[in-house]
Structures are given as C-alpha cells and as structure tokens.
C-alpha atoms as a PDB file:
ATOM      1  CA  UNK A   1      50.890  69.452 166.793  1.00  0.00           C
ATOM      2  CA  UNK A   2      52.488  69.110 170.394  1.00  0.00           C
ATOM      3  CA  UNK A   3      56.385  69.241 168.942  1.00  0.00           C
ATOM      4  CA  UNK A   4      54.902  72.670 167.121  1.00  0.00           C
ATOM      5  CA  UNK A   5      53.705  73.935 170.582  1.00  0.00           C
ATOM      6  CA  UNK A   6      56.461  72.768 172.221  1.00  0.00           C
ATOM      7  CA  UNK A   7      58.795  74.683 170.220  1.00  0.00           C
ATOM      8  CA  UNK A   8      56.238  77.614 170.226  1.00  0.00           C
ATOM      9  CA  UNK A   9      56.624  77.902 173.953  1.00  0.00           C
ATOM     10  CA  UNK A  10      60.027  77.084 173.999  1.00  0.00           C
ATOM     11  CA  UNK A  11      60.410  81.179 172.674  1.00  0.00           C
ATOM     12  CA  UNK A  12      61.202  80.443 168.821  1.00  0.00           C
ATOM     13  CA  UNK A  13      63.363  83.052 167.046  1.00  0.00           C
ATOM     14  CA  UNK A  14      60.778  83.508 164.648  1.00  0.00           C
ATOM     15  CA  UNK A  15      56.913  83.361 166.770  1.00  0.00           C
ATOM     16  CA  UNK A  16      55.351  83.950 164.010  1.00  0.00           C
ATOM     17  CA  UNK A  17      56.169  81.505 161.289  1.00  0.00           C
ATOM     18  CA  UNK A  18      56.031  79.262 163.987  1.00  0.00           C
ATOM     19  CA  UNK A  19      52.417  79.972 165.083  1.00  0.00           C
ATOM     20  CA  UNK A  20      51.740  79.097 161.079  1.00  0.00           C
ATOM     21  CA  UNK A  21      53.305  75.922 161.553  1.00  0.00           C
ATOM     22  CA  UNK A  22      50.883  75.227 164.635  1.00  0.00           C
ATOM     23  CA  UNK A  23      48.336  76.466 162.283  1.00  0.00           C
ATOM     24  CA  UNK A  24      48.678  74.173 159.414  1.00  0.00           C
ATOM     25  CA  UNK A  25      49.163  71.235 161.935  1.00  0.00           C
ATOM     26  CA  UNK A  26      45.830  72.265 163.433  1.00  0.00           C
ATOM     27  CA  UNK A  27      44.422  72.433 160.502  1.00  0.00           C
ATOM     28  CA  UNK A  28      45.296  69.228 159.145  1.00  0.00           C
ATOM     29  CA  UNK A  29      44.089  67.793 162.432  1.00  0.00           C
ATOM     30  CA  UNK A  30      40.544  69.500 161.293  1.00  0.00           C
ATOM     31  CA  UNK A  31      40.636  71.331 164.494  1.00  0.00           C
ATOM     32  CA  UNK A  32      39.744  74.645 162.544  1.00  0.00           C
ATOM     33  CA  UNK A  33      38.751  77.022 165.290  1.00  0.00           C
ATOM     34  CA  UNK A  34      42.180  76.320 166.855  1.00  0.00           C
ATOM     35  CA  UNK A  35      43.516  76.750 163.567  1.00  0.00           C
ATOM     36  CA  UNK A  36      42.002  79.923 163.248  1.00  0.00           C
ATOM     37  CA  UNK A  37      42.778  81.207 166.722  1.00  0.00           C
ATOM     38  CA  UNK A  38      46.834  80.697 166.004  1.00  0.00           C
ATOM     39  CA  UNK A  39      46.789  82.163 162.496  1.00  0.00           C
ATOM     40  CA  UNK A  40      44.993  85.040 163.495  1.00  0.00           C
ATOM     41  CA  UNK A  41      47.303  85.736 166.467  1.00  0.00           C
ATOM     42  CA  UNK A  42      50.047  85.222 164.009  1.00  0.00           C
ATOM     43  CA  UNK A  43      48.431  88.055 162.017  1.00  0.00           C
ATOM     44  CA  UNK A  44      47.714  90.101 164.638  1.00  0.00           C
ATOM     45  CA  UNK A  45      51.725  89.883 164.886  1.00  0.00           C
ATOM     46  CA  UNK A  46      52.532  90.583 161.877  1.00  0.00           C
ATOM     47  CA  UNK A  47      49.191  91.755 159.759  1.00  0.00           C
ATOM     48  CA  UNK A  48      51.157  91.615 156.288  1.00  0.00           C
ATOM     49  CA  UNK A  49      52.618  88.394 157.212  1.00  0.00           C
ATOM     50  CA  UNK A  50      51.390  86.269 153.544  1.00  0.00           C
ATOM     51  CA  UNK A  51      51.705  82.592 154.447  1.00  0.00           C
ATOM     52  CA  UNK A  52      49.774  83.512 158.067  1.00  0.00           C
ATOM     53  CA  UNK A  53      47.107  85.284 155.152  1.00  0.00           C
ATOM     54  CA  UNK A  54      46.800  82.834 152.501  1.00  0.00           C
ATOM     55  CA  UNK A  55      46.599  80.128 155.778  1.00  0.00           C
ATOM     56  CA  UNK A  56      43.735  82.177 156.858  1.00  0.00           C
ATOM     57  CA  UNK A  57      42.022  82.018 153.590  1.00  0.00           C
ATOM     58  CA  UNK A  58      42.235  78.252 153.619  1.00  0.00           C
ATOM     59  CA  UNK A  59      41.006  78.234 157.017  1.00  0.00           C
ATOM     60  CA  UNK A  60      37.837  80.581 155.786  1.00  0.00           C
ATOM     61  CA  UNK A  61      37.306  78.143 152.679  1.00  0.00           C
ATOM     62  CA  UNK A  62      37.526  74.811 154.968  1.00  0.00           C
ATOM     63  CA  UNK A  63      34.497  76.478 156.920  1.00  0.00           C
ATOM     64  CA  UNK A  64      32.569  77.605 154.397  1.00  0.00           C
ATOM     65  CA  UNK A  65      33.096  74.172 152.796  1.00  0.00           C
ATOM     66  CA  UNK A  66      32.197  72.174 155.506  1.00  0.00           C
ATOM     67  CA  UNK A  67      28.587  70.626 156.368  1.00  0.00           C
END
C-alpha cells in the first residue's frame, strides 16, 4: 500500500490506474472504506474508466458480504 501511495504522490503519468492500484491494495488489506474512497476518486476522474468500475463493484459486493 505505501509504495502505491508513494508513487501516487510522486505525480504518476497515469493517476488514475494508479489510484486502482491503491485501490486493490486497500482492498486486499480489508480496509474497504479507503478502498472505496480511491476508486471512487479514480472514477470521478475518469467515470468510464472499467477496471476503476468493476473494482467498485467488488468493493460494493465485499460490503454487502460482510457481517
């Protein structure tokens, strides 16, 4: 997670692929809301964007899914 930040603040050529990585690392981390707080500012970036939308549905189902 901190190498994908790092290089997120470093000013990666591509912002919002790399939010997606931060995303997925999040994610794996089950830190969801942070999860969900990059994706959705990748999205917000670039709304038709599909890996930052199918990561979002993940996100959605590992909330729904959990206790």
């Amino acid at each position: 997670i901190r190498e994908f930040q790092a290089a997120l603040a470093a000013g990666p050529s591509d912002a919002v692929s790399s939010r997606c990585d931060v995303a997925e690392a999040l994610l794996q981390a089950d830190r969801i809301a942070d999860a969900k707080r990059e994706v959705l500012t990748a999205l917000d970036a670039a709304p038709t964007y599909e890996r930052a939308q199918a990561l979002l549905l993940r996100i959605i189902e590992k909330e729904t899914s959990a206790p």
